[in-house]
N, C-alpha and C. Protein backbone atom coordinates (compact mmCIF):
# COMPACT_ATOMS: atom_id res chain seq x y z
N UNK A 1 -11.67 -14.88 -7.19
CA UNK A 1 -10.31 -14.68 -6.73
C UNK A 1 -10.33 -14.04 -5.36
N UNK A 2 -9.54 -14.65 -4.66
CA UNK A 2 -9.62 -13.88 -3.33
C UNK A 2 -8.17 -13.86 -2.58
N UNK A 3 -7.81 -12.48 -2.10
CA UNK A 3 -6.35 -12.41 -1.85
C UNK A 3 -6.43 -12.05 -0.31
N UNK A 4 -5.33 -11.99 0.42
CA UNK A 4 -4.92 -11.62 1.53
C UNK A 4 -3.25 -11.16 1.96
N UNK A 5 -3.20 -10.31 2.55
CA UNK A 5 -1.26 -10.04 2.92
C UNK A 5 -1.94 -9.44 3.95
N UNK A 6 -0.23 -8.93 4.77
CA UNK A 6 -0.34 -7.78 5.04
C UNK A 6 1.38 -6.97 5.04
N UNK A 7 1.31 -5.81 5.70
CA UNK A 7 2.67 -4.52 4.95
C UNK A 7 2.60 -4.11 6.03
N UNK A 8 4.65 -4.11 6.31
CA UNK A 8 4.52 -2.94 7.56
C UNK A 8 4.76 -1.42 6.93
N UNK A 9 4.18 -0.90 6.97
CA UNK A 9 4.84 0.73 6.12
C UNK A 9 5.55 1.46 7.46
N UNK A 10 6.84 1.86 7.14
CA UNK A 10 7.71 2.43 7.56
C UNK A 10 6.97 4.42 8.14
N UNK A 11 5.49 4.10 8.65
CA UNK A 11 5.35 5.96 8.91
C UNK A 11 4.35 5.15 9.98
N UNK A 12 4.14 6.55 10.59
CA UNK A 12 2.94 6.13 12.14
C UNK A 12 1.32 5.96 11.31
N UNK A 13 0.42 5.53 11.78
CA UNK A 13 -0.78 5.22 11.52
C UNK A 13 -1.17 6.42 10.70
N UNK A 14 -1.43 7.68 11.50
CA UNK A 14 -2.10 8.51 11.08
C UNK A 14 -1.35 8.97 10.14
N UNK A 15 -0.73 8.79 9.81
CA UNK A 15 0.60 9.09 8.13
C UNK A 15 0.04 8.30 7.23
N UNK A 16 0.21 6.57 7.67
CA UNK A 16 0.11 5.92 6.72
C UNK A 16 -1.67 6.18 6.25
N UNK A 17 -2.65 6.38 7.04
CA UNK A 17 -4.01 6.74 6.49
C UNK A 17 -3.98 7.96 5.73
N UNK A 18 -3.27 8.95 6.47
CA UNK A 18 -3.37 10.00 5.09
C UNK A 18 -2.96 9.87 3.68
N UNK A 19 -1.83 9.04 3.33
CA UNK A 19 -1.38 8.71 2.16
C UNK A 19 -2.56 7.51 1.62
N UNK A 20 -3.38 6.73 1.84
CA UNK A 20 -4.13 6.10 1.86
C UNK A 20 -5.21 6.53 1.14
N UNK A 21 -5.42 7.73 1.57
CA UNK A 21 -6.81 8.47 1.54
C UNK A 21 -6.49 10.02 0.48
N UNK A 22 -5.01 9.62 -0.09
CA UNK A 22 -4.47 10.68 -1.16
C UNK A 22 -5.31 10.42 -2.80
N UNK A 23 -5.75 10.42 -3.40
CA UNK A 23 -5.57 10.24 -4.55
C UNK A 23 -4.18 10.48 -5.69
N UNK A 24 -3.67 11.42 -5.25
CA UNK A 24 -2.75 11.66 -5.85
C UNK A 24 -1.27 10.81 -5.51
N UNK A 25 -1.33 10.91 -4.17
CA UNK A 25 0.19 9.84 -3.90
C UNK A 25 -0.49 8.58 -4.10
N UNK A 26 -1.73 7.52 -4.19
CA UNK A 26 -2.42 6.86 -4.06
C UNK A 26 -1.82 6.27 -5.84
N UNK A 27 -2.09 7.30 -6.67
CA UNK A 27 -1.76 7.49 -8.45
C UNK A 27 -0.07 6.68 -8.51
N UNK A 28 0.44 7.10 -7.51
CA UNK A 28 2.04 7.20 -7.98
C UNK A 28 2.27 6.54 -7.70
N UNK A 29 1.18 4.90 -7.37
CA UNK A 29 2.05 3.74 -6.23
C UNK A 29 1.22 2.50 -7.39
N UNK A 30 0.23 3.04 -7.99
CA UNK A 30 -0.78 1.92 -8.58
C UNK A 30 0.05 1.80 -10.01
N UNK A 31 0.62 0.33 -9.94
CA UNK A 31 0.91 0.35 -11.49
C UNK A 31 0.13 0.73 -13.08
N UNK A 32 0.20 0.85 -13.63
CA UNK A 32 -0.86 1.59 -15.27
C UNK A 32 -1.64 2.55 -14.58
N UNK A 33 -2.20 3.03 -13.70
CA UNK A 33 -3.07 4.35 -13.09
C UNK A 33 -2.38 5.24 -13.71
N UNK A 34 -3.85 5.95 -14.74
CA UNK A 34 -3.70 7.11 -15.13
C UNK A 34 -4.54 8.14 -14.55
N UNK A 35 -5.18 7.82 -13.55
CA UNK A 35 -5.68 8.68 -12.93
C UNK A 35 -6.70 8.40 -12.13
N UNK A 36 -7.24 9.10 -11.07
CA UNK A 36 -7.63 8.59 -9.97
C UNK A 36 -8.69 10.10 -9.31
N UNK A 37 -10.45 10.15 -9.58
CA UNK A 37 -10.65 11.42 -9.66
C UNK A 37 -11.86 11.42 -8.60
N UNK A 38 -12.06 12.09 -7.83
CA UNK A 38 -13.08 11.90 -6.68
C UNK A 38 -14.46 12.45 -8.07
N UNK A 39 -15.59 11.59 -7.70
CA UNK A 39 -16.74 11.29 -8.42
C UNK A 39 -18.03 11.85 -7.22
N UNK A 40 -17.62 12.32 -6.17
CA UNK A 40 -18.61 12.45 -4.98
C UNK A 40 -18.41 11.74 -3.94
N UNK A 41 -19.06 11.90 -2.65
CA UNK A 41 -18.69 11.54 -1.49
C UNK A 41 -18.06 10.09 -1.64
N UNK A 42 -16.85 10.07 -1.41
CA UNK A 42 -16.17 8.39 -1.07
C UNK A 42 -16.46 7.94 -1.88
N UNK A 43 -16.50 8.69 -3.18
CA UNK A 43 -16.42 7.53 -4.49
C UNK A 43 -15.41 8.54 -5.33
N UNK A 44 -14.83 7.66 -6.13
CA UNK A 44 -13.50 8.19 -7.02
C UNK A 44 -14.33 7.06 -8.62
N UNK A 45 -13.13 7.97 -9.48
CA UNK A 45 -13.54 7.25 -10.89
C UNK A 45 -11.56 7.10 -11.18
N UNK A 46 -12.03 5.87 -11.67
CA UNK A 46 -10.22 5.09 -11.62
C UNK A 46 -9.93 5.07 -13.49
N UNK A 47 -9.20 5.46 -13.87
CA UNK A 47 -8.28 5.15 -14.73
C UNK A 47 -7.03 3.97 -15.08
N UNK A 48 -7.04 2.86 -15.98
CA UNK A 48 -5.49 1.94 -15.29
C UNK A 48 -5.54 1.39 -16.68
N UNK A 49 -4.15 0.83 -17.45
CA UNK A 49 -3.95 0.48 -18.17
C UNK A 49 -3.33 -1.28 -17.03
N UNK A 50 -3.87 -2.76 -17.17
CA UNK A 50 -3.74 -3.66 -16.86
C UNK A 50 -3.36 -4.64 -17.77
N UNK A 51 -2.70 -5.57 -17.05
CA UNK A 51 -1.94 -6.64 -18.46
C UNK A 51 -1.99 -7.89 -18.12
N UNK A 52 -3.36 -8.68 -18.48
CA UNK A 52 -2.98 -10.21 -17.41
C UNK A 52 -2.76 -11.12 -18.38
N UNK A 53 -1.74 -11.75 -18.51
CA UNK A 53 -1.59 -12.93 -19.43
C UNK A 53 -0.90 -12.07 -20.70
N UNK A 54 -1.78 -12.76 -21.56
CA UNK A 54 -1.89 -11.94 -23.15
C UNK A 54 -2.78 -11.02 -23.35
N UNK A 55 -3.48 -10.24 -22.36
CA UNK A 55 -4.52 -9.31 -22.74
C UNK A 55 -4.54 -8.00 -21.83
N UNK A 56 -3.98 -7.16 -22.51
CA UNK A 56 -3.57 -5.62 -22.27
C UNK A 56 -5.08 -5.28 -22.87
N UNK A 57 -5.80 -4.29 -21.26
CA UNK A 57 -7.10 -3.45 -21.66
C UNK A 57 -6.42 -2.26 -20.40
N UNK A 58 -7.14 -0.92 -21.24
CA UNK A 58 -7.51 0.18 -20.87
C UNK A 58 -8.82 0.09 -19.56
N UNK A 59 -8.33 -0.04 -18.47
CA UNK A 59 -10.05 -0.16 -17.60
C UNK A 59 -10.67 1.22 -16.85
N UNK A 60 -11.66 1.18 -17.26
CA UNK A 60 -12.37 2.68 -16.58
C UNK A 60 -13.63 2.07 -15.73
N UNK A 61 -13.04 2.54 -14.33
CA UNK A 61 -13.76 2.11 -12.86
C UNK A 61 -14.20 2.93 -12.14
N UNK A 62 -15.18 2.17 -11.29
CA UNK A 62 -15.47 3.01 -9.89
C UNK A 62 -14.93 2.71 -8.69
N UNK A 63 -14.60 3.36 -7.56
CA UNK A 63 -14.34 3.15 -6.88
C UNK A 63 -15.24 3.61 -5.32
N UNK A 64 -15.70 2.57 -4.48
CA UNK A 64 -16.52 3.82 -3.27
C UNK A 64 -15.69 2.82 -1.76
N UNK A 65 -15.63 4.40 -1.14
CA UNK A 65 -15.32 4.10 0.19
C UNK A 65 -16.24 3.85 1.40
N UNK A 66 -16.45 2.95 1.97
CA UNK A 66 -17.21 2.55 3.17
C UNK A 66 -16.63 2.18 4.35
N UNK A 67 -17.68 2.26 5.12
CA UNK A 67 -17.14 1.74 6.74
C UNK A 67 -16.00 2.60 7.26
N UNK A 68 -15.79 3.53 6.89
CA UNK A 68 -15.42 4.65 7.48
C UNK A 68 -14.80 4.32 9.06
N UNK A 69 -13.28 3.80 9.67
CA UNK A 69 -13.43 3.88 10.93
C UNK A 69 -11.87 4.61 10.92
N UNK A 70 -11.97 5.86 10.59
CA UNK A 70 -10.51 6.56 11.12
C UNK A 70 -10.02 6.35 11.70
N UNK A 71 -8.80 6.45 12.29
CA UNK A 71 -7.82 6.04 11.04
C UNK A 71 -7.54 5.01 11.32
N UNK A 72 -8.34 3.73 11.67
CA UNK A 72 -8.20 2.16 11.63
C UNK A 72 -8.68 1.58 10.45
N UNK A 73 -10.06 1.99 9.72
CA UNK A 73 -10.24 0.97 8.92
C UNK A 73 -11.56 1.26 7.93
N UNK A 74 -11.16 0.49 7.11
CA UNK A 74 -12.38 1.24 5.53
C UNK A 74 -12.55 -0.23 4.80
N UNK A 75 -13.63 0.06 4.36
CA UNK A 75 -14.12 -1.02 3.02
C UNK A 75 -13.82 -0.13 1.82
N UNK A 76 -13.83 -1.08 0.67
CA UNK A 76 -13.48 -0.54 -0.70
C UNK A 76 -14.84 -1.35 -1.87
N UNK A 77 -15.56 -0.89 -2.66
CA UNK A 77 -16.13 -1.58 -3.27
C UNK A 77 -15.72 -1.29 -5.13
N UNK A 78 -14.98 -2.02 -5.71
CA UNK A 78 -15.07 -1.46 -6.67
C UNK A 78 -15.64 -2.28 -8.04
N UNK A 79 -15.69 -1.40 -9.14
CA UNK A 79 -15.81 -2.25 -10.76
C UNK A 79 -15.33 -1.59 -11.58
N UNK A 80 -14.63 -2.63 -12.95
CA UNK A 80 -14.02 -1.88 -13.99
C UNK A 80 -14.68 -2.17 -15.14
N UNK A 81 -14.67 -1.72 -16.14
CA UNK A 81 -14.92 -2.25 -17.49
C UNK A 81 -13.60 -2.11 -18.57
N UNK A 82 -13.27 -3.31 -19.20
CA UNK A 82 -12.44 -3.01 -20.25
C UNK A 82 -12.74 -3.26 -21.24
N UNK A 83 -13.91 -2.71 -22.17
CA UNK A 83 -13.89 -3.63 -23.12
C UNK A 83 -14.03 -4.52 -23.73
N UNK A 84 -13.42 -5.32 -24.69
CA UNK A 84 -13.45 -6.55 -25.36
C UNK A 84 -12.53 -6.88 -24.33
N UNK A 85 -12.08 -6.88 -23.09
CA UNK A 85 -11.22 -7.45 -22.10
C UNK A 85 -11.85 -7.89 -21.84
N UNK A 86 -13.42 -7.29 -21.20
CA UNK A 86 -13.69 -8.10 -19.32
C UNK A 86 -14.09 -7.10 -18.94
N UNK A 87 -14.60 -7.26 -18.05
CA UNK A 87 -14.95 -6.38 -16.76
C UNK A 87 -14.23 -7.18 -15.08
N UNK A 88 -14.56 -6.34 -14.24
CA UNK A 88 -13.39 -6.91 -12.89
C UNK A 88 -14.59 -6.33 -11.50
N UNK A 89 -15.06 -6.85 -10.82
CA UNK A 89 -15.55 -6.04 -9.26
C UNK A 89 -15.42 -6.85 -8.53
N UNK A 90 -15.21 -6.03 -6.86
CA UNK A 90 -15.18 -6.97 -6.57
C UNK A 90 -15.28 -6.01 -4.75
N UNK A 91 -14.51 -6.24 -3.64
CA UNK A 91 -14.33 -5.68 -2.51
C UNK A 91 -13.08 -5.97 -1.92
N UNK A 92 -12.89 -4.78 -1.27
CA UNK A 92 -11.43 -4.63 -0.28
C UNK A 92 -11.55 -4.16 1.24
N UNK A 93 -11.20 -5.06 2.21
CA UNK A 93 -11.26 -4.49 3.49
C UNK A 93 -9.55 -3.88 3.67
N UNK A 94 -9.68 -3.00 4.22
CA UNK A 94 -8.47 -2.52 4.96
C UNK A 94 -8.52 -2.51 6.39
N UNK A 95 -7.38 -2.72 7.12
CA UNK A 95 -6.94 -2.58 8.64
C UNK A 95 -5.94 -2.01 8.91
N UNK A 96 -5.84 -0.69 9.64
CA UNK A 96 -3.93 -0.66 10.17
C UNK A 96 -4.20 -0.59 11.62
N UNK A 97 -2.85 -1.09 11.80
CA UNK A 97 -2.69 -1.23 13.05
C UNK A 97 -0.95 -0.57 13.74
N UNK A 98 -1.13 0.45 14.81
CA UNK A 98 0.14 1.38 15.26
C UNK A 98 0.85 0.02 15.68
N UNK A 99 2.10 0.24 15.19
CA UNK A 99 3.07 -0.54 15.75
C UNK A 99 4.47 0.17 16.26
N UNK A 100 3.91 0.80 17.43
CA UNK A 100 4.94 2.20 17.99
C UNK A 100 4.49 3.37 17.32
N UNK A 101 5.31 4.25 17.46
CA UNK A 101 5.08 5.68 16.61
C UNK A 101 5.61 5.93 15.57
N UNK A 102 6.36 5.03 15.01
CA UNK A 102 7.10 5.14 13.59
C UNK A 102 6.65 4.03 12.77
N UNK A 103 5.58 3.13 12.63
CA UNK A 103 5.30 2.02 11.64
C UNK A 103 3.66 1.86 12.08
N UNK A 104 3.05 1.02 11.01
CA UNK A 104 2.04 0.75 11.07
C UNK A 104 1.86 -0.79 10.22
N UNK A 105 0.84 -1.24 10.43
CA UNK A 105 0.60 -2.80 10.05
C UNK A 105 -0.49 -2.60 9.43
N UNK A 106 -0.46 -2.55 7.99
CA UNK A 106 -1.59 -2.65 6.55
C UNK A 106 -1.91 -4.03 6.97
N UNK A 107 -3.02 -4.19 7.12
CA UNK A 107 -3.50 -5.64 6.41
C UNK A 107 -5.01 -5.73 5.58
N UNK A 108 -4.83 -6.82 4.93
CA UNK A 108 -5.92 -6.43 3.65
C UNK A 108 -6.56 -7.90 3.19
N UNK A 109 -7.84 -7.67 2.48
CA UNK A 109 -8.80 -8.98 2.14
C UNK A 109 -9.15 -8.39 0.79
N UNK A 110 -9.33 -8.91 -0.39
CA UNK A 110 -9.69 -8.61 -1.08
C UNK A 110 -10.72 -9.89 -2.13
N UNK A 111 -11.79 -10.02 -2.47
CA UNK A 111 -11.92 -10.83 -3.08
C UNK A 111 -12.51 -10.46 -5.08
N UNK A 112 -12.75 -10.91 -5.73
CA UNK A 112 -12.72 -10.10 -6.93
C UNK A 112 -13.09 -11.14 -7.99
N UNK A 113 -13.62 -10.66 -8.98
CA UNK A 113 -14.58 -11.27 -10.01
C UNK A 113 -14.29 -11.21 -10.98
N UNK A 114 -14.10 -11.98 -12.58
CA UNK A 114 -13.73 -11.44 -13.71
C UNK A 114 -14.42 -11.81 -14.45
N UNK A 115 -14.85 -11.43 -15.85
CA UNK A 115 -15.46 -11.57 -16.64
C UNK A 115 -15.12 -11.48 -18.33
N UNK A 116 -15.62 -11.39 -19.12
CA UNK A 116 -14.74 -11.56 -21.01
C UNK A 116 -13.36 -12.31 -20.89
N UNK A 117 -13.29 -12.01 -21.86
CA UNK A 117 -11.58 -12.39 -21.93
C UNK A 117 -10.62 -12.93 -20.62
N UNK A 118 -10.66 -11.95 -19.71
CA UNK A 118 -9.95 -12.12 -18.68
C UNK A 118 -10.36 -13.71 -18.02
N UNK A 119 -11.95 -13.59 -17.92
CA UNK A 119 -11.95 -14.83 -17.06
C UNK A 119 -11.62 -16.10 -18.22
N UNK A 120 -11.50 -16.10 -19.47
CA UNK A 120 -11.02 -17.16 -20.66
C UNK A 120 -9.29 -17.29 -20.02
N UNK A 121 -8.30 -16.90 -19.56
CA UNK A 121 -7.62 -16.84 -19.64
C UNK A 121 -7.24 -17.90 -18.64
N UNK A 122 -8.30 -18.10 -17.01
CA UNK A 122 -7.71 -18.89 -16.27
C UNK A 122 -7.71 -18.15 -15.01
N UNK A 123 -7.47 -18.70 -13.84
CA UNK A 123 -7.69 -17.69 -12.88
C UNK A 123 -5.78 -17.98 -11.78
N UNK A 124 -5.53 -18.76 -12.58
CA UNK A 124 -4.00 -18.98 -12.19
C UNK A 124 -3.26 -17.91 -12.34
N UNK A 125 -3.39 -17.39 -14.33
CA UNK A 125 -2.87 -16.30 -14.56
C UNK A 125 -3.69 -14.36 -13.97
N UNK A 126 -4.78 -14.65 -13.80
CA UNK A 126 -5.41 -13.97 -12.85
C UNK A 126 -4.84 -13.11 -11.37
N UNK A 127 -4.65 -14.52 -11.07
CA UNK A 127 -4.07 -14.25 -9.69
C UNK A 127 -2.69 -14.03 -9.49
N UNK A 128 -1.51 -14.49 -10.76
CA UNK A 128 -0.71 -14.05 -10.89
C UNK A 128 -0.54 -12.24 -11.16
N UNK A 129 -2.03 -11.86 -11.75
CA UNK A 129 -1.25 -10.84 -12.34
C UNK A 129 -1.58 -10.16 -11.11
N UNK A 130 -2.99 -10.61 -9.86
CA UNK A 130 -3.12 -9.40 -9.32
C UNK A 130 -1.68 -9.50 -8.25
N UNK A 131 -1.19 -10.50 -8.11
CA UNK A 131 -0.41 -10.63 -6.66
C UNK A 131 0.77 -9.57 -7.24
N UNK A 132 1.17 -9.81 -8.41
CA UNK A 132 2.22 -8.42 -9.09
C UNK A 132 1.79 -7.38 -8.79
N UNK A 133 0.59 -6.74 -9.13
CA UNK A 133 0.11 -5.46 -8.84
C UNK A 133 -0.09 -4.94 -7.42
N UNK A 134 0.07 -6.35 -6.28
CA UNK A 134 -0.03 -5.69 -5.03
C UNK A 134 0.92 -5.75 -4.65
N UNK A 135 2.19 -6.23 -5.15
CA UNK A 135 3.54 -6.64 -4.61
C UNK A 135 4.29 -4.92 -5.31
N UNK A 136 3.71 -4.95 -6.47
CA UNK A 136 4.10 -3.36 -7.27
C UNK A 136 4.11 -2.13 -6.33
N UNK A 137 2.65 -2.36 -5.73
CA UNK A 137 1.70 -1.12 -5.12
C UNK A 137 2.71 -1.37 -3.88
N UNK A 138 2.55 -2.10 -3.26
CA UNK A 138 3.11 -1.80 -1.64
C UNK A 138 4.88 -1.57 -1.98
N UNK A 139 5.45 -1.87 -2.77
CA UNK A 139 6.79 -1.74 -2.83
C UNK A 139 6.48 -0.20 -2.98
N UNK A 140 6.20 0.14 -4.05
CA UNK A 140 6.29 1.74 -4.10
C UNK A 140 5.23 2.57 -2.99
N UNK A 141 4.38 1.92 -2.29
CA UNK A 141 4.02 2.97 -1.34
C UNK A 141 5.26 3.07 -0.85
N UNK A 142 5.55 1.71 0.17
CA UNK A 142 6.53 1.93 1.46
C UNK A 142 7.76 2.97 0.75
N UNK A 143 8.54 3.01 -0.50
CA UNK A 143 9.44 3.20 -1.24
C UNK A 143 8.70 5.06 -0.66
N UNK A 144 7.92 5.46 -0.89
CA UNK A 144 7.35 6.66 -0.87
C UNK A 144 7.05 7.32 0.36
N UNK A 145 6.58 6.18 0.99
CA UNK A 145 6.94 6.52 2.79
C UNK A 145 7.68 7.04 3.51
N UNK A 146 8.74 5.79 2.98
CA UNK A 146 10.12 6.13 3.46
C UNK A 146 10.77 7.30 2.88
N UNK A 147 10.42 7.35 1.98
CA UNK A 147 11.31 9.25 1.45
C UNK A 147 10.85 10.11 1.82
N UNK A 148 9.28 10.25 2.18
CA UNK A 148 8.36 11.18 2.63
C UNK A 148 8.63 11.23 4.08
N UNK A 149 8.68 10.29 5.20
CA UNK A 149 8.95 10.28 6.27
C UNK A 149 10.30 10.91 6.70
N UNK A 150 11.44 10.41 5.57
CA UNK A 150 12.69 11.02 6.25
C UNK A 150 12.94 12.49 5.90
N UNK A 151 12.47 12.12 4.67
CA UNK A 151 12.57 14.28 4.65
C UNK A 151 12.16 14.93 5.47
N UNK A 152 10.40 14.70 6.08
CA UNK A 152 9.98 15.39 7.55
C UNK A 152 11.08 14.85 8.81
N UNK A 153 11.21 14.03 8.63
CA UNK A 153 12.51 13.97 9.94
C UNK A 153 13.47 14.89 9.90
N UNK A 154 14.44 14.99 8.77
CA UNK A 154 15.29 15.62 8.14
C UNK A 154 15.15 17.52 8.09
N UNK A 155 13.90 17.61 7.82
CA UNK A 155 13.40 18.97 8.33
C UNK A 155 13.14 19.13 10.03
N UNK A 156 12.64 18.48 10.33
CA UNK A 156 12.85 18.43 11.68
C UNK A 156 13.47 18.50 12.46
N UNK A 157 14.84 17.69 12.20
CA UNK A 157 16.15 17.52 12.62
C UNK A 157 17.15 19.19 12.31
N UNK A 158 16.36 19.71 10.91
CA UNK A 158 16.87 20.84 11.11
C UNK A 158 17.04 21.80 11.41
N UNK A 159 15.75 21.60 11.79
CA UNK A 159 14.26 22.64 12.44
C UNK A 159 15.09 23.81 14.25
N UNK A 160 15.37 22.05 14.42
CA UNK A 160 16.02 22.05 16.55
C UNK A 160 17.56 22.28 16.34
N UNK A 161 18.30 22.17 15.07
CA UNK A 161 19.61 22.44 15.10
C UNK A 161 20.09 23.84 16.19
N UNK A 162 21.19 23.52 16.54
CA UNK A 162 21.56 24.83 17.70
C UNK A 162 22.41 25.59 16.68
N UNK A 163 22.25 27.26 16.80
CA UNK A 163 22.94 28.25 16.11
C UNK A 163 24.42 27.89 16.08
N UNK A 164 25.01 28.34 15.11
CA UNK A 164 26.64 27.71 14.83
C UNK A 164 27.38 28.56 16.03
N UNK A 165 28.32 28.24 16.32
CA UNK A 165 29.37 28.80 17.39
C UNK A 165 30.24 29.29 16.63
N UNK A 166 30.48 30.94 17.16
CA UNK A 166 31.13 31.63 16.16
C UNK A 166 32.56 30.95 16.32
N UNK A 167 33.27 31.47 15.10
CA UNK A 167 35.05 30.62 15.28
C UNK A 167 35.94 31.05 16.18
N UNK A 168 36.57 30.70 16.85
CA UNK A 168 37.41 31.35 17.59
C UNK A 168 38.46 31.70 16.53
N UNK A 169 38.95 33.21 16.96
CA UNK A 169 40.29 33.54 16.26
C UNK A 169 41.84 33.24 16.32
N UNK A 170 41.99 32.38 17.84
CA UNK A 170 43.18 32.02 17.39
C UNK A 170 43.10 30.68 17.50
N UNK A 171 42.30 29.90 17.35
CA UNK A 171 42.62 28.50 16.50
C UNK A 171 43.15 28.95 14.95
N UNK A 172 44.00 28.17 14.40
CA UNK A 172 45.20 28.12 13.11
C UNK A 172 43.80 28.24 11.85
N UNK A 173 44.54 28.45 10.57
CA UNK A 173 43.42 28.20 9.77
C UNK A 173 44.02 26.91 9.02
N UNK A 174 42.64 26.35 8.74
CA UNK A 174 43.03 24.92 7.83
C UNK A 174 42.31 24.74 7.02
N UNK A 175 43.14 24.10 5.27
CA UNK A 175 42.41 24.51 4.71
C UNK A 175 41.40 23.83 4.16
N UNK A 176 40.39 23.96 3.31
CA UNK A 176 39.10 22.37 2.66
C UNK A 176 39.86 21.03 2.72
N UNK A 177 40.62 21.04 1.91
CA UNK A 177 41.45 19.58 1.70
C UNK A 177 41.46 19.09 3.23
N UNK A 178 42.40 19.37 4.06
CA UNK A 178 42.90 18.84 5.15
C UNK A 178 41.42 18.38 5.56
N UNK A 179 40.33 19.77 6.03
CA UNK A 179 39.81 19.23 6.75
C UNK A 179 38.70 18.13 6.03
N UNK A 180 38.26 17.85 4.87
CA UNK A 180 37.93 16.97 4.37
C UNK A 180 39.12 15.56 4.65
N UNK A 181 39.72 15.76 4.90
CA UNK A 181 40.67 14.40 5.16
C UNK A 181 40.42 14.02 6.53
N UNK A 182 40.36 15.36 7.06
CA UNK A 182 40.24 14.64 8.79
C UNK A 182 38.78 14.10 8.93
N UNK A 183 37.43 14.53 8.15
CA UNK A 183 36.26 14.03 8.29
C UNK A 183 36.19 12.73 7.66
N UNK A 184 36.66 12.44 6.79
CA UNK A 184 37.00 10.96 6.22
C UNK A 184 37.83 10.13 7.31
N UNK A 185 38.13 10.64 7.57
CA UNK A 185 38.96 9.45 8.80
C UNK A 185 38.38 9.61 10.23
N UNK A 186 37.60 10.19 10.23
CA UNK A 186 36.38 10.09 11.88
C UNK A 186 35.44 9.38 11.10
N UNK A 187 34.97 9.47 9.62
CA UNK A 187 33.75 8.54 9.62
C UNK A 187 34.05 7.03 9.42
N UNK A 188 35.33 6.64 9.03
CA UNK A 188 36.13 5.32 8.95
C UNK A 188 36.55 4.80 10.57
N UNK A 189 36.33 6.17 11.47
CA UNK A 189 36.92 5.05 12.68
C UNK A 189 35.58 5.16 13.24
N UNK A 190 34.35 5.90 12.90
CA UNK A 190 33.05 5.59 13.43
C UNK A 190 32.43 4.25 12.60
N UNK A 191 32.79 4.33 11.71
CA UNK A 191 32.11 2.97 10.60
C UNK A 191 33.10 1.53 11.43
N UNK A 192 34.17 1.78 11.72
CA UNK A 192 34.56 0.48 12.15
C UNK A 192 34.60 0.13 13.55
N UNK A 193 34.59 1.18 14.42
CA UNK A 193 33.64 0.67 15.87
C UNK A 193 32.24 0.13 15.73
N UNK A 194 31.16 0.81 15.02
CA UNK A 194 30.23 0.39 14.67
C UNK A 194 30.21 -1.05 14.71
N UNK A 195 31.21 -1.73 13.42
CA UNK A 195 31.03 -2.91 13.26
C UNK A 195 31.92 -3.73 14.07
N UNK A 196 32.51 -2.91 14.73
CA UNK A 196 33.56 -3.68 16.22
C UNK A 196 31.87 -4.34 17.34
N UNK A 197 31.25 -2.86 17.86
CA UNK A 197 30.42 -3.03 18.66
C UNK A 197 29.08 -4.20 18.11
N UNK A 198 28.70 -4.03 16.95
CA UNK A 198 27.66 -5.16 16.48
C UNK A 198 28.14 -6.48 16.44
């Protein structure tokens, strides 16, 4: 089996490699990963509950990192065993590439091997199940990106805010209601210039 894509993730390079190189945010993006545990230098031991076809196995893997080229680019070598499933190894190249200072360009090769059960099944349904699991994985990285990125914006943004200007005393007082009415009707005549000007 051999796959290829590639993902723009919504953070700058050196973002998107650190989340990359997380185990733990790495856990929260891999569908069935129950866990994900560094084993020694650039090797991890993988945990995943997988489902291809009709055959749900428990797989316990290795994982090692190579080719090392910060923060552009890494090899992946891995193998699983499941059991009366199968076993799975196989290799992963990674590439990113800066696309400005706010995005980056994943692209990826993967080719991969199956064995028991799994390879009885067909390599149609195979490849169905892995293209789910990478369509899974990159939806919830970027999904994680993007929340992770805007909150640091969002802190940021609050970071440079200018000190409030004290009130003047003889402007009138007015009270929540009103002025909640008047902010509803500046964001209705900003929402419809908006779509005047586009």
């Amino acid at each position: 089996m051999e796959m290829t894509g590639e993902q723009r993730i919504p953070a700058s390079q050196a973002a998107t490699w650190a989340a990359l190189n997380d185990p733990e945010f790495l856990k929260g993006c891999v569908p069935g990963c129950e866990s994900i545990e560094p084993s020694g230098e650039n090797q991890f031991s993988v945990q995943m509950t997988a489902r291809v076809g009709p055959v749900t196995a428990k797989f316990k893997g290795r994982m090692r990192i190579s080719d090392i080229d910060a923060p552009h680019s890494y090899a992946l070598a891995f193998d699983g065993q499941g059991g009366v499933a199968g076993f799975a190894k196989g290799t992963a190249s990674v590439r990113l590439t800066a696309q400005g200072s706010e995005a980056t360009l994943l692209q990826y090769q993967a080719k991969a091997n199956v064995g028991g059960k799994l390879a009885q099944i067909g390599s149609r349904l195979v490849d169905a199940a892995a293209h789910k699991v990478a369509n899974e994985f990159f939806t919830a990285f970027n999904d994680k990106m993007t929340a992770l990125h805007a909150t640091a914006v969002h802190a940021e943004d609050e970071h440079h805010l200018p000190e409030p200007v004290p009130r003047d005393p003889d402007l009138p007082d007015v009270d929540a209601a009103s002025l909640g009415f008047f902010a509803a009707g500046a964001l209705i005549v900003v929402f419809v210039a908006l779509v005047t000007l586009l």
